[in-house]
Protein backbone atom coordinates (compact mmCIF):
# COMPACT_ATOMS: atom_id res chain seq x y z
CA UNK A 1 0.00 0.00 0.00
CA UNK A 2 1.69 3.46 -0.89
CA UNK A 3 2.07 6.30 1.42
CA UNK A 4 0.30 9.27 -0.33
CA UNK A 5 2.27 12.44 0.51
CA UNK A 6 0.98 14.82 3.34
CA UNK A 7 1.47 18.84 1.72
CA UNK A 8 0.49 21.60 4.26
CA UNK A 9 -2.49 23.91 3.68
CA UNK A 10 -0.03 26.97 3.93
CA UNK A 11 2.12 25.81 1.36
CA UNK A 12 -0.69 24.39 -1.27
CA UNK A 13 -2.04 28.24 -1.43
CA UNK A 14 1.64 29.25 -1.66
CA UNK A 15 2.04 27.41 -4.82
CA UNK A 16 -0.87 28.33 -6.32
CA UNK A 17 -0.56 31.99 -5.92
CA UNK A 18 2.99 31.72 -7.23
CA UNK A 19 1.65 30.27 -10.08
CA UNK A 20 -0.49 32.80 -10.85
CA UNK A 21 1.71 35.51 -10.30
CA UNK A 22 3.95 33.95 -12.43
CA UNK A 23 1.44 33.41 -15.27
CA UNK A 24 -0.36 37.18 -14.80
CA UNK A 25 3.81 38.70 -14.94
CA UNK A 26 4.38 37.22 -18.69
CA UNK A 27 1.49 39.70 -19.45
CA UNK A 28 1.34 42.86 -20.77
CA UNK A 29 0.20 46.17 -18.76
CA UNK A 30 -2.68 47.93 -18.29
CA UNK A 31 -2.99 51.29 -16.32
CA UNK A 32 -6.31 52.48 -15.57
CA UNK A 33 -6.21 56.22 -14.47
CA UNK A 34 -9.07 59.44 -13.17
CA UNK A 35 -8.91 62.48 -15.12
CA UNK A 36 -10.69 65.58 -14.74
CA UNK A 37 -13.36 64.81 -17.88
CA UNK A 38 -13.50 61.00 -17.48
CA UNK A 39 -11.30 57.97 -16.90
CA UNK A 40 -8.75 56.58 -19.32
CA UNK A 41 -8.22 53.09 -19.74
CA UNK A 42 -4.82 52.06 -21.13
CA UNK A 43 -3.33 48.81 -22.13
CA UNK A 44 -0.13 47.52 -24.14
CA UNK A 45 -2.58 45.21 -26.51
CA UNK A 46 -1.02 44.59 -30.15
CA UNK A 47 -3.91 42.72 -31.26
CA UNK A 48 -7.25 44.82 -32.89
CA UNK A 49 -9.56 42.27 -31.55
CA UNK A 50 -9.01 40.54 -28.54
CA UNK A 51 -9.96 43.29 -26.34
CA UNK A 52 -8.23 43.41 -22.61
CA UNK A 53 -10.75 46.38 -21.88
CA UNK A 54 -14.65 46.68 -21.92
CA UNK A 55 -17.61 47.92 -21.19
CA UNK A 56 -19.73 46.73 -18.75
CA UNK A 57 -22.76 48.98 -18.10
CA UNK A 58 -23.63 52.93 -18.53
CA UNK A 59 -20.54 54.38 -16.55
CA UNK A 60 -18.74 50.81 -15.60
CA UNK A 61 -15.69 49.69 -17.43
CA UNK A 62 -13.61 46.88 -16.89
CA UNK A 63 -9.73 45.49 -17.49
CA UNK A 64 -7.79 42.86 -17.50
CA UNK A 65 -4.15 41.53 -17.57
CA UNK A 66 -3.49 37.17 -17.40
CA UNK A 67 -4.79 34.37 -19.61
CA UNK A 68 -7.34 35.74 -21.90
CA UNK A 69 -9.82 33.01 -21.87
CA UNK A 70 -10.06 33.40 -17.89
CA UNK A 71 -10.44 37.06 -17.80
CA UNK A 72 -13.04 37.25 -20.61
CA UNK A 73 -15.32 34.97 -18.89
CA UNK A 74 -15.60 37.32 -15.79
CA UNK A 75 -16.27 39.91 -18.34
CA UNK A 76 -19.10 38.24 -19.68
CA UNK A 77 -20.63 37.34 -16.32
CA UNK A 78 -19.61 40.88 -15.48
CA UNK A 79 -21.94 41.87 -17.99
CA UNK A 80 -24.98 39.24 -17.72
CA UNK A 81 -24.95 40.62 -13.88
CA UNK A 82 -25.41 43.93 -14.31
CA UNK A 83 -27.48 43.39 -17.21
CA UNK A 84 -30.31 41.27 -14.74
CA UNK A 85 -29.54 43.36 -11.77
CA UNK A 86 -30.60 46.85 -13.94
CA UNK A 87 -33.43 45.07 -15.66
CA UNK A 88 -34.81 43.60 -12.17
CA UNK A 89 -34.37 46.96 -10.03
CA UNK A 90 -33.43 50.30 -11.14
CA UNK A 91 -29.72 50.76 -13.61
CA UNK A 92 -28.59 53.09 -10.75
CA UNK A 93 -28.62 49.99 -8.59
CA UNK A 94 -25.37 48.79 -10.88
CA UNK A 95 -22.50 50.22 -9.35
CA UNK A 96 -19.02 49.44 -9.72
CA UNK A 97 -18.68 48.31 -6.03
CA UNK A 98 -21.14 45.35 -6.40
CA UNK A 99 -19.52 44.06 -9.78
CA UNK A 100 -16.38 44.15 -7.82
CA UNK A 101 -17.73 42.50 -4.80
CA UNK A 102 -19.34 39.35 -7.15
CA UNK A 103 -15.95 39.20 -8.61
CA UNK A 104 -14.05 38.90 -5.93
CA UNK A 105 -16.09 35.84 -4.87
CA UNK A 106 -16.05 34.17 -7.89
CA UNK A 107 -12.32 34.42 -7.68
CA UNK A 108 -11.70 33.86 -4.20
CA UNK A 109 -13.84 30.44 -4.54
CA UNK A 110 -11.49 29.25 -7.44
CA UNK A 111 -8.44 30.30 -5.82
CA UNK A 112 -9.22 27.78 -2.68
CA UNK A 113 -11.47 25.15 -4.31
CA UNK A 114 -10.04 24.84 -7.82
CA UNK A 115 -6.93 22.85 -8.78
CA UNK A 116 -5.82 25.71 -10.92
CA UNK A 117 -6.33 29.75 -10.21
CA UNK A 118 -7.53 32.21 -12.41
CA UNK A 119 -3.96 33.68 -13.93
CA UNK A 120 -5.75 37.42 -13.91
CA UNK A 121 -6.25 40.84 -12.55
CA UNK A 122 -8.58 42.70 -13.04
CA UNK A 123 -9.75 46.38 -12.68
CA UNK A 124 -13.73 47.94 -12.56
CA UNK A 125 -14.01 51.46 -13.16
CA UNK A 126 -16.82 53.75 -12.37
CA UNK A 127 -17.07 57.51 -13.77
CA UNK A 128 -18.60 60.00 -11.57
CA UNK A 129 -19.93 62.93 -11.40
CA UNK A 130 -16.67 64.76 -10.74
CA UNK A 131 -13.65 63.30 -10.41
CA UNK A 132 -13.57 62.74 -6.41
CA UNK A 133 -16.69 60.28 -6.93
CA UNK A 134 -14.64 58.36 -9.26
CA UNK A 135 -14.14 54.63 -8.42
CA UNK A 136 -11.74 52.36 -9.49
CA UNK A 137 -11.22 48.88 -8.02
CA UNK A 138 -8.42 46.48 -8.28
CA UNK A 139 -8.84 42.53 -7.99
CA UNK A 140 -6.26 40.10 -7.80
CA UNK A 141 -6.51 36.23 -8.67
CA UNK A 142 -7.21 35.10 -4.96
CA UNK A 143 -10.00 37.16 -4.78
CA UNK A 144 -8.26 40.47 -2.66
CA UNK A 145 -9.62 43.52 -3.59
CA UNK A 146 -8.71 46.96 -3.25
CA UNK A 147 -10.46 50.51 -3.74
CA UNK A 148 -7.41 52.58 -5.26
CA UNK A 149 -7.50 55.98 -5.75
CA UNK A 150 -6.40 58.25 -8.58
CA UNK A 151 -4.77 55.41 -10.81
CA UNK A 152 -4.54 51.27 -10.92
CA UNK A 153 -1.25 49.83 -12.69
CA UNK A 154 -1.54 45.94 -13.59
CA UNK A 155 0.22 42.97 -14.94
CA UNK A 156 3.87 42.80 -16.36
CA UNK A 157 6.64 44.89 -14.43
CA UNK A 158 4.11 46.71 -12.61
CA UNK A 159 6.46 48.13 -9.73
CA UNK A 160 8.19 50.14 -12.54
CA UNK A 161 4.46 51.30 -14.75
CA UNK A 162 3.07 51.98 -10.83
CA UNK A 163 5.97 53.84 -10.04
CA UNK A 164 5.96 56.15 -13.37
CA UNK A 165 2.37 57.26 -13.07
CA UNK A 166 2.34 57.85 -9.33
CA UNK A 167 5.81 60.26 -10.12
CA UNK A 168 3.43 62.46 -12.35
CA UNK A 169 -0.14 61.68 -11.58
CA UNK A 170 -2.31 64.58 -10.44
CA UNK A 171 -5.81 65.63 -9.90
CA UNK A 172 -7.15 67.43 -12.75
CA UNK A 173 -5.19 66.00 -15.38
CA UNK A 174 -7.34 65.99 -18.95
CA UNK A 175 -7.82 62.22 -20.79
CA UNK A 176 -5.07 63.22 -23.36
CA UNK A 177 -2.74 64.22 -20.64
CA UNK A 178 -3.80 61.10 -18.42
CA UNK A 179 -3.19 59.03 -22.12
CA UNK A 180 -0.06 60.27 -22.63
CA UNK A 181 1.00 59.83 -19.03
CA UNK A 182 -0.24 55.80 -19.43
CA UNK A 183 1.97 55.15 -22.40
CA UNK A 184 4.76 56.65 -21.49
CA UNK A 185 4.59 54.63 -17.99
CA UNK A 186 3.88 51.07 -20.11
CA UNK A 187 6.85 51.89 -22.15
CA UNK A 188 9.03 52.46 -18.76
CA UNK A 189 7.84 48.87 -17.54
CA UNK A 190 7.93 45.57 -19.75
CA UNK A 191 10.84 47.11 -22.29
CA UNK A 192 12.69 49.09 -19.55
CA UNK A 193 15.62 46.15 -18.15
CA UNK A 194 16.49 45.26 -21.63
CA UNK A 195 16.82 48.60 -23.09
CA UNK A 196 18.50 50.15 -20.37
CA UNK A 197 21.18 47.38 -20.29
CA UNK A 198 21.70 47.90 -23.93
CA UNK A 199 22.66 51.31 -23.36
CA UNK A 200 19.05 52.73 -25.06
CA UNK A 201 16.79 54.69 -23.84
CA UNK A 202 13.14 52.96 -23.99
CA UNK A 203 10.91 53.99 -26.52
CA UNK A 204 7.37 55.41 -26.63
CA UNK A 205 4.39 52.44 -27.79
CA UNK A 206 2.93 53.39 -31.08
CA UNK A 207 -0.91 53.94 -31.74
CA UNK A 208 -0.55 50.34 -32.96
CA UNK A 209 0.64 48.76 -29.86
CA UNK A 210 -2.34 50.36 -27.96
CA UNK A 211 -5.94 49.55 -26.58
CA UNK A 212 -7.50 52.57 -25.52
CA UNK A 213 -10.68 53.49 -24.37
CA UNK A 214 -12.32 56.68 -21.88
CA UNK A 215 -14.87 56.41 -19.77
CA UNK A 216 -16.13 60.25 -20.44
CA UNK A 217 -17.69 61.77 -17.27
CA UNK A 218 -20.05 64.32 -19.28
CA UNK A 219 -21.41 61.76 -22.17
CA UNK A 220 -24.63 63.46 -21.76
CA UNK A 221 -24.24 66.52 -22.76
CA UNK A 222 -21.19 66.23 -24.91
CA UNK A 223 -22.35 63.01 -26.50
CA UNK A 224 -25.90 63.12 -25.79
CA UNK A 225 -25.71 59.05 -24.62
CA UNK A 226 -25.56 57.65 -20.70
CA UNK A 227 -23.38 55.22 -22.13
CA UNK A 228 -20.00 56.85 -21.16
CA UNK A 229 -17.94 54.06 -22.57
CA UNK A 230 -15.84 54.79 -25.70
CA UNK A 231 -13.08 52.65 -27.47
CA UNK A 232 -10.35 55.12 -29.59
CA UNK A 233 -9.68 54.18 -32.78
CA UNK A 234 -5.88 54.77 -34.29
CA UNK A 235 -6.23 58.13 -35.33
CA UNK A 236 -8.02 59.13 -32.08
CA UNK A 237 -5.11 57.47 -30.19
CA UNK A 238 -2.59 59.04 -32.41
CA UNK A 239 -4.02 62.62 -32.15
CA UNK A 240 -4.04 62.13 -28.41
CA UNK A 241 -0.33 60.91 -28.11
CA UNK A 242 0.53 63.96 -29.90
């Protein structure tokens, strides 16, 4: 009869959040961050169609860095939940608090019941009507969440994209100026090690290299839609970089 091995509780979710970290670090960034007319949502995303950033409802918007698959899922549910909840009581009843709050039990039950974690983060934001009722919430694969304020940096070599924004960020910045201040904190993260070491300094993403999208605070009146949500195409992106 063989011995089956005993492993501890401790270090099973040890390995499994090491795993995920590891798996949500091969990823690229995304930096989520509250201007003065909206919130701009930034990512390093080559690809025109496989979308790390969404909509989810009127003024809700959501990102995501890890395994594709995994993270689209949530958006999906994201969006069948606030969908039902806004149909069955009132859509000012769909914040960005209680999407967070379903999320972070969905992930938090696959984190300890699962074999395998979710290899994501994710980020919900919620435009307000000025910039201090802004929210923006951060989720991490165990199911942690956090209510940041100002700016969320994800995925890849986020101690070095975190570190750039909070250097410049500021309240009243405008969604160019916030845009600008994203990209030129993703190109400080992933490419920074290699290109410093080569003697380079690292260069600026192109429009190409870029998912963008603003959550505009004023859709209303400058748009004439409650739908705040709006994806930049390349010359939109390119106009704002410059």
């Amino acid at each position: 009869m063989t011995q089956q091995f005993y492993v501890s509780p401790e270090q099973v979710m040890k390995d499994r959040a090491d795993f995920a970290r590891k798996g949500i670090a091969r990823g690229r960034s995304v930096v989520v961050i509250s201007a003065a007319d909206g919130i701009a949502l930034v990512a390093e995303n080559p690809s025109p169609s496989l979308h790390k950033i969404g909509e989810i409802y009127d003024k809700i918007a959501f990102a995501a860095v890890g395994k594709y698959n995994e993270f689209e899922s949530l958006r999906q549910a994201g969006v069948r939940y606030a969908d039902v909840r806004g149909y069955s009581y009132d859509r000012e009843d769909v914040t960005a608090r209680g999407l967070a709050s379903v999320y972070a039990q969905s992930l938090g039950a696959v984190f300890t019941a699962e074999q395998k974690p979710f290899e994501v983060e994710l980020a919900v934001a919620e435009v307000g009507s000025s910039q201090d009722s802004d929210h923006l919430y951060r989720l991490t694969f165990d199911g942690s969440i956090a209510d940041e304020k100002g700016f969320i940096a994800m995925g890849g070599q986020v101690e070095s994209v975190h570190a750039a924004v909070a250097t410049t960020w500021a309240p009243g910045l405008g969604l160019s100026e916030a845009i600008k201040l994203a990209v030129h904190a993703l190109s400080a993260g992933p490419q920074q090690n290699s290109e410093q070491a080569a003697g380079r300094v690292p260069a600026e993403l192109g429009a190409e290299t870029l998912e963008v999208a603003v959550l505009d605070r004023d859709s209303e009146t400058t748009r004439g839609k409650a739908r705040s949500f709006r994806r930049l195409g390349f010359e939109e992106i390119t106009a704002a970089l410059t």
